[in-house]
Structures are given as C-alpha cells and as structure tokens.
C-alpha atoms as a PDB file:
ATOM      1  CA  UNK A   1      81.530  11.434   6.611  1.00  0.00           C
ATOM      2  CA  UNK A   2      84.722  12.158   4.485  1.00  0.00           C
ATOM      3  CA  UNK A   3      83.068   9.661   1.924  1.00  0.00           C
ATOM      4  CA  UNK A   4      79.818  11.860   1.747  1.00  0.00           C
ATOM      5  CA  UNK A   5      82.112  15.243   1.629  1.00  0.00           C
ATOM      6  CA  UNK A   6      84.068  13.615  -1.501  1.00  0.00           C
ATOM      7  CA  UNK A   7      80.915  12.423  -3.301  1.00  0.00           C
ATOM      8  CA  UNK A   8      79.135  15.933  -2.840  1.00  0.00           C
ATOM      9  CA  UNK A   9      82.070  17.588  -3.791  1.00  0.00           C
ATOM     10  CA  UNK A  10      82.383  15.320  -7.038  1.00  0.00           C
ATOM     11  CA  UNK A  11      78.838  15.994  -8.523  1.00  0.00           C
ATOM     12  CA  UNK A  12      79.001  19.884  -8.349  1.00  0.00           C
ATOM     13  CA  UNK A  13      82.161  19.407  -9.868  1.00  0.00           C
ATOM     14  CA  UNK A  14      80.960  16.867 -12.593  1.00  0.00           C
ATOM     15  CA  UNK A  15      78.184  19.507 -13.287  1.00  0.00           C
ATOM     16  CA  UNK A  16      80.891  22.329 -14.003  1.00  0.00           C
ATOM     17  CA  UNK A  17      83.008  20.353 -16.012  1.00  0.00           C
ATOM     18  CA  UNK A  18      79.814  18.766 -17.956  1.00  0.00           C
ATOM     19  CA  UNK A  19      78.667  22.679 -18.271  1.00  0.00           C
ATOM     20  CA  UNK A  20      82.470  23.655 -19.681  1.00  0.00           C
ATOM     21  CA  UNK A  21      82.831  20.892 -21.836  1.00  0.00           C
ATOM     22  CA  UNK A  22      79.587  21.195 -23.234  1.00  0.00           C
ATOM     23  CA  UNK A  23      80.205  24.841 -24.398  1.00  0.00           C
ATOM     24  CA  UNK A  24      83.543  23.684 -26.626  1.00  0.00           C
ATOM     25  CA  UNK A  25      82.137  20.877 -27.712  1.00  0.00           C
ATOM     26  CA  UNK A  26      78.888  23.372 -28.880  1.00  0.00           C
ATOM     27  CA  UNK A  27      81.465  25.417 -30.485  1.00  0.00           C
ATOM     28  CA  UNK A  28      84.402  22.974 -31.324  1.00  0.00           C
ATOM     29  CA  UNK A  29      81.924  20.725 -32.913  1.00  0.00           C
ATOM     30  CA  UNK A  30      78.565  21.916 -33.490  1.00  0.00           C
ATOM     31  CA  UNK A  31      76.656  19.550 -30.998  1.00  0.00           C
ATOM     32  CA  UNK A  32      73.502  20.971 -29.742  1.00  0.00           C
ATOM     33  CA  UNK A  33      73.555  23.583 -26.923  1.00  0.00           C
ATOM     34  CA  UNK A  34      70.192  24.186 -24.760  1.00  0.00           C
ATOM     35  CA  UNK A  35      67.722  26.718 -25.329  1.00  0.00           C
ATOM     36  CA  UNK A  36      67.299  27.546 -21.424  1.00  0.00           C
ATOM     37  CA  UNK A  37      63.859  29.460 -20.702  1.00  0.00           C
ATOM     38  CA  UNK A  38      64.836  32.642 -19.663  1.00  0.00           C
ATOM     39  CA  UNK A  39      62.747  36.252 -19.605  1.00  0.00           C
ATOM     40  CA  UNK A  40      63.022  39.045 -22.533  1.00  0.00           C
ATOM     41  CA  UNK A  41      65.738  40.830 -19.705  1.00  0.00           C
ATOM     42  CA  UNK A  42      67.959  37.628 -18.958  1.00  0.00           C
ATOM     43  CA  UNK A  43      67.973  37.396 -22.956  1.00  0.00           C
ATOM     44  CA  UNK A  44      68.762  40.271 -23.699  1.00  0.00           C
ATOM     45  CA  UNK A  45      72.067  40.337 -21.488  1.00  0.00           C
ATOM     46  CA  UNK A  46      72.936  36.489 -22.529  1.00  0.00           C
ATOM     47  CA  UNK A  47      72.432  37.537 -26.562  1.00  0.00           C
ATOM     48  CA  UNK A  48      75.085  40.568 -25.108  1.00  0.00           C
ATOM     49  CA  UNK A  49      77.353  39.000 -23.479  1.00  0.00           C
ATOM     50  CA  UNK A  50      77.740  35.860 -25.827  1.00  0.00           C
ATOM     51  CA  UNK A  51      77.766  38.559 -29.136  1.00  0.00           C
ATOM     52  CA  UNK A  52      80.685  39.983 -27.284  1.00  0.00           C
ATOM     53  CA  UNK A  53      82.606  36.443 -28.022  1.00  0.00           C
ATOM     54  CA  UNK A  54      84.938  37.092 -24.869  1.00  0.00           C
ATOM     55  CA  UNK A  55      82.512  35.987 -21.730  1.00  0.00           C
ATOM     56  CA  UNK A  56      81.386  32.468 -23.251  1.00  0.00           C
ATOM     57  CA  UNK A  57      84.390  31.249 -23.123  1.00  0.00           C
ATOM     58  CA  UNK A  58      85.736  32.430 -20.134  1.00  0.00           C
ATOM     59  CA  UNK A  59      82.722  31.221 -18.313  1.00  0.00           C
ATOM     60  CA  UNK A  60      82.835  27.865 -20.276  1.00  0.00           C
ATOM     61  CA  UNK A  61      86.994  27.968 -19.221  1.00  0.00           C
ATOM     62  CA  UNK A  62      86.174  28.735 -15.884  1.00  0.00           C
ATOM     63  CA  UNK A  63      83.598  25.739 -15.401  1.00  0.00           C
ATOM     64  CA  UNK A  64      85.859  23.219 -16.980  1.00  0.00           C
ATOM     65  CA  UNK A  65      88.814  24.509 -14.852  1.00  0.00           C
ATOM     66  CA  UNK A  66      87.154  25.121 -11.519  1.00  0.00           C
ATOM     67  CA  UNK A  67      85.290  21.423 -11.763  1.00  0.00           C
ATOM     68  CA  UNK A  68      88.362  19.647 -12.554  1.00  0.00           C
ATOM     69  CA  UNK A  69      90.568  21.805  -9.881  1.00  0.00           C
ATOM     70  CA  UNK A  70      87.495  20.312  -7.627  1.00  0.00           C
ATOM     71  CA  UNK A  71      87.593  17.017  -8.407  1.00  0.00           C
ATOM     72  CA  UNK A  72      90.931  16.706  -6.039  1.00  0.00           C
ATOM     73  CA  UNK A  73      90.964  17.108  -2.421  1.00  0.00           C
ATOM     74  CA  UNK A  74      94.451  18.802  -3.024  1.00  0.00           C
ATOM     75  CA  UNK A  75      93.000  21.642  -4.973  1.00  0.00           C
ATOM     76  CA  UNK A  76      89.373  21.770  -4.394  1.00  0.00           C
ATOM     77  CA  UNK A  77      89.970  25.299  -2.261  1.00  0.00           C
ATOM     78  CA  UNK A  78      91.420  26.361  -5.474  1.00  0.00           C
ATOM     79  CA  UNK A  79      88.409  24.839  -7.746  1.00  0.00           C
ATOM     80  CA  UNK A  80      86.074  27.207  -4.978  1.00  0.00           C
ATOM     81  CA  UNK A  81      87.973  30.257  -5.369  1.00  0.00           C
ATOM     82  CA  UNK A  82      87.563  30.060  -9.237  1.00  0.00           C
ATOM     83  CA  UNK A  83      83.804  29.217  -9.341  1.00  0.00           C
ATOM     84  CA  UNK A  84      83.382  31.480  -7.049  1.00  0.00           C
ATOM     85  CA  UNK A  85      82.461  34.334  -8.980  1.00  0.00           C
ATOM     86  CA  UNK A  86      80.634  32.374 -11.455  1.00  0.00           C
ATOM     87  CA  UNK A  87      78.314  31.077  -9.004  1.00  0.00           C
ATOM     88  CA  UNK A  88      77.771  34.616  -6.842  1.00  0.00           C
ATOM     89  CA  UNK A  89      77.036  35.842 -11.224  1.00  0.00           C
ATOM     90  CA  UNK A  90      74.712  32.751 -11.818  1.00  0.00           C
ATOM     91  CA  UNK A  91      72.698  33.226  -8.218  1.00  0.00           C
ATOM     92  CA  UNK A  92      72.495  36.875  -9.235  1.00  0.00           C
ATOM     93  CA  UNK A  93      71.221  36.667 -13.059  1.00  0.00           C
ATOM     94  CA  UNK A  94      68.477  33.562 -11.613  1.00  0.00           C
ATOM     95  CA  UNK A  95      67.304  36.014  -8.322  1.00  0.00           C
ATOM     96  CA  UNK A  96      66.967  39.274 -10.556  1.00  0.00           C
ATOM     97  CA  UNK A  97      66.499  38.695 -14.225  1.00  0.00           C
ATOM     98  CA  UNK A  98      65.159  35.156 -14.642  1.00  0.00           C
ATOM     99  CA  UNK A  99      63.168  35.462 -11.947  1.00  0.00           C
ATOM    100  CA  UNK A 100      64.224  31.383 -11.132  1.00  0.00           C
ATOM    101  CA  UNK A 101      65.667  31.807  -7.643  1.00  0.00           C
ATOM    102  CA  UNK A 102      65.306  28.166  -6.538  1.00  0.00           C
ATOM    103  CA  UNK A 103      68.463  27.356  -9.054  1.00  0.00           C
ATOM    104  CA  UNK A 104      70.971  30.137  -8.124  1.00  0.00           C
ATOM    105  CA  UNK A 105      70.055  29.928  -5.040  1.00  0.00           C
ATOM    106  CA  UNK A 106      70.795  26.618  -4.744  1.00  0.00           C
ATOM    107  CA  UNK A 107      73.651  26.885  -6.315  1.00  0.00           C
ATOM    108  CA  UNK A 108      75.158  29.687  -3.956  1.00  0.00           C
ATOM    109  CA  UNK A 109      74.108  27.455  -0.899  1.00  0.00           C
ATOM    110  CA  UNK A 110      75.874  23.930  -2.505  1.00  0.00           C
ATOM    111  CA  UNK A 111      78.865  26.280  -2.991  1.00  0.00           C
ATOM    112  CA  UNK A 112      78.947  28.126   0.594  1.00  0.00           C
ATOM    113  CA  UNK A 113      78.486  24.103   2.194  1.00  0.00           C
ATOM    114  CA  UNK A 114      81.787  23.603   0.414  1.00  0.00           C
ATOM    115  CA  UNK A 115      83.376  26.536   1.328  1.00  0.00           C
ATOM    116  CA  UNK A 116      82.469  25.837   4.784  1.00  0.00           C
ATOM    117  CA  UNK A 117      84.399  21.868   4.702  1.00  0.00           C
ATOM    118  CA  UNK A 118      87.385  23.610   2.577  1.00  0.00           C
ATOM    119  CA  UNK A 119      87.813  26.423   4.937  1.00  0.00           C
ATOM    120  CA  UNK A 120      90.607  25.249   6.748  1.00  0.00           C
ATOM    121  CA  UNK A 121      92.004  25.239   2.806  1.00  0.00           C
ATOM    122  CA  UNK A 122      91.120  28.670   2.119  1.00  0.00           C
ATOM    123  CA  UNK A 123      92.167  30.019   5.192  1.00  0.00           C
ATOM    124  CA  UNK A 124      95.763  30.865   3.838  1.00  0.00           C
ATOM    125  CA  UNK A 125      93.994  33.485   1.604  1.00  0.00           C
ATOM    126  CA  UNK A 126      93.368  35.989   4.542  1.00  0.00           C
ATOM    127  CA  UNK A 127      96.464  35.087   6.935  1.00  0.00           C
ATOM    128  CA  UNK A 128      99.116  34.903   4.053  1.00  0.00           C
ATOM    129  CA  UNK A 129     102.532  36.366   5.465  1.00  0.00           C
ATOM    130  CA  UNK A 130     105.706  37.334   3.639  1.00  0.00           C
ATOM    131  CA  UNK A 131     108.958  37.280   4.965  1.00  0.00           C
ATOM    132  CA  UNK A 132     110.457  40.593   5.335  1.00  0.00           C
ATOM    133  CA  UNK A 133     112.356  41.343   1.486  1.00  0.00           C
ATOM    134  CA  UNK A 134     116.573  41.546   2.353  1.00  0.00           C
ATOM    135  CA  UNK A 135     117.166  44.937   1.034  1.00  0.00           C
ATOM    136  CA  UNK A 136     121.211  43.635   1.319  1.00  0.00           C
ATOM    137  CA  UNK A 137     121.216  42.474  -2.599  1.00  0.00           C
END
C-alpha cells in the first residue's frame, strides 16, 4: 500500500512540476505554451491576471515548488500546504467560469486523498505549541 501512496503521490507531483516548468521554459525560452479552451469569462480573467505579470509566475513558482516539495515523503505535507490554494483557485475557475467541473474537481478530490494519507504530517499545523517566552533576559 505504501508503494501505491508513493506512486500516486509522484504523478500529481510530476504534473505540477511539468505545469511550473513549462511556464519558464514558455517564458525563459519561447517554447510553445497551450491554448486551453476556455469561455469568453475564464478569458477574460486569465488575459487579466497574466497582463498583470505578477500571478503567472507565482502560480508557475508555486507548481514547480509544491511538486518538487511533493516528490519527498519528508516534505510532501509541505508540497500540500503550498498547492493548496492553487488547487481550491483551479477547482473554482473550472466549476464557475469554464464551466469544466470534471477537471477541478478532480483535482480538489486527488488533492483532499492526499491530504487525508499526509494528515498525520499536517497535523502539527493546528496543535503547534510554544514554550512559554522567559521574560528574565
């Protein structure tokens, strides 16, 4: 079972990183980039949001970092806490203004499954404690 856990958690990464990488090497050096279908609303916000010049790269940045962090068993709680976001943003752009809910949906779903196995990893995130500060100093 850890074997199947491993290899599922392995191809969404390699899909993150292949989605991160992709975008630098689109920009870095000039290699095609997909023309996705998407509806006059979903185009208007991508054209928006990639005229802006900030979110492309963040997202592309947070792909590429959040697939490799998921890669390792060490820090694949930390690879789900960054893609996080990005995932709950993709589910929400597919159900509402692409009108393609089988992809974000599955998407949210893959990433809750993981969540689920890393939990024990994330716990940490909800029960941190700090020692009391020594006011002494």
């Amino acid at each position: 079972m850890t074997g199947i856990i491993a290899v599922a958690r392995w191809l969404f990464a390699l899909f993150y990183i292949y989605v991160g990488a992709s975008w630098f090497s689109y920009k870095l050096f000039g290699t095609a980039w997909p023309d996705h279908k998407e509806t006059p609303a979903a185009k208007a916000l991508t054209t928006a949001l990639t005229d802006s010049g900030i979110v492309d790269p963040l997202i592309a940045s947070a792909c590429l970092g959040g697939g490799l962090l998921l890669l390792f068993r060490r820090t694949a709680p930390l690879g789900i806490v960054v893609l996080a976001p990005l995932v709950v943003g993709i589910f929400i752009f597919h159900l509402f203004l692409n009108h393609d809910w089988p992809w974000g949906t599955f998407h949210l779903c893959y990433l809750g499954v993981l969540v689920w196995l890393y939990r024990a990893g994330l716990r940490p995130l909800w029960n941190f404690q700090t020692p009391p500060i020594n006011k002494a100093h």
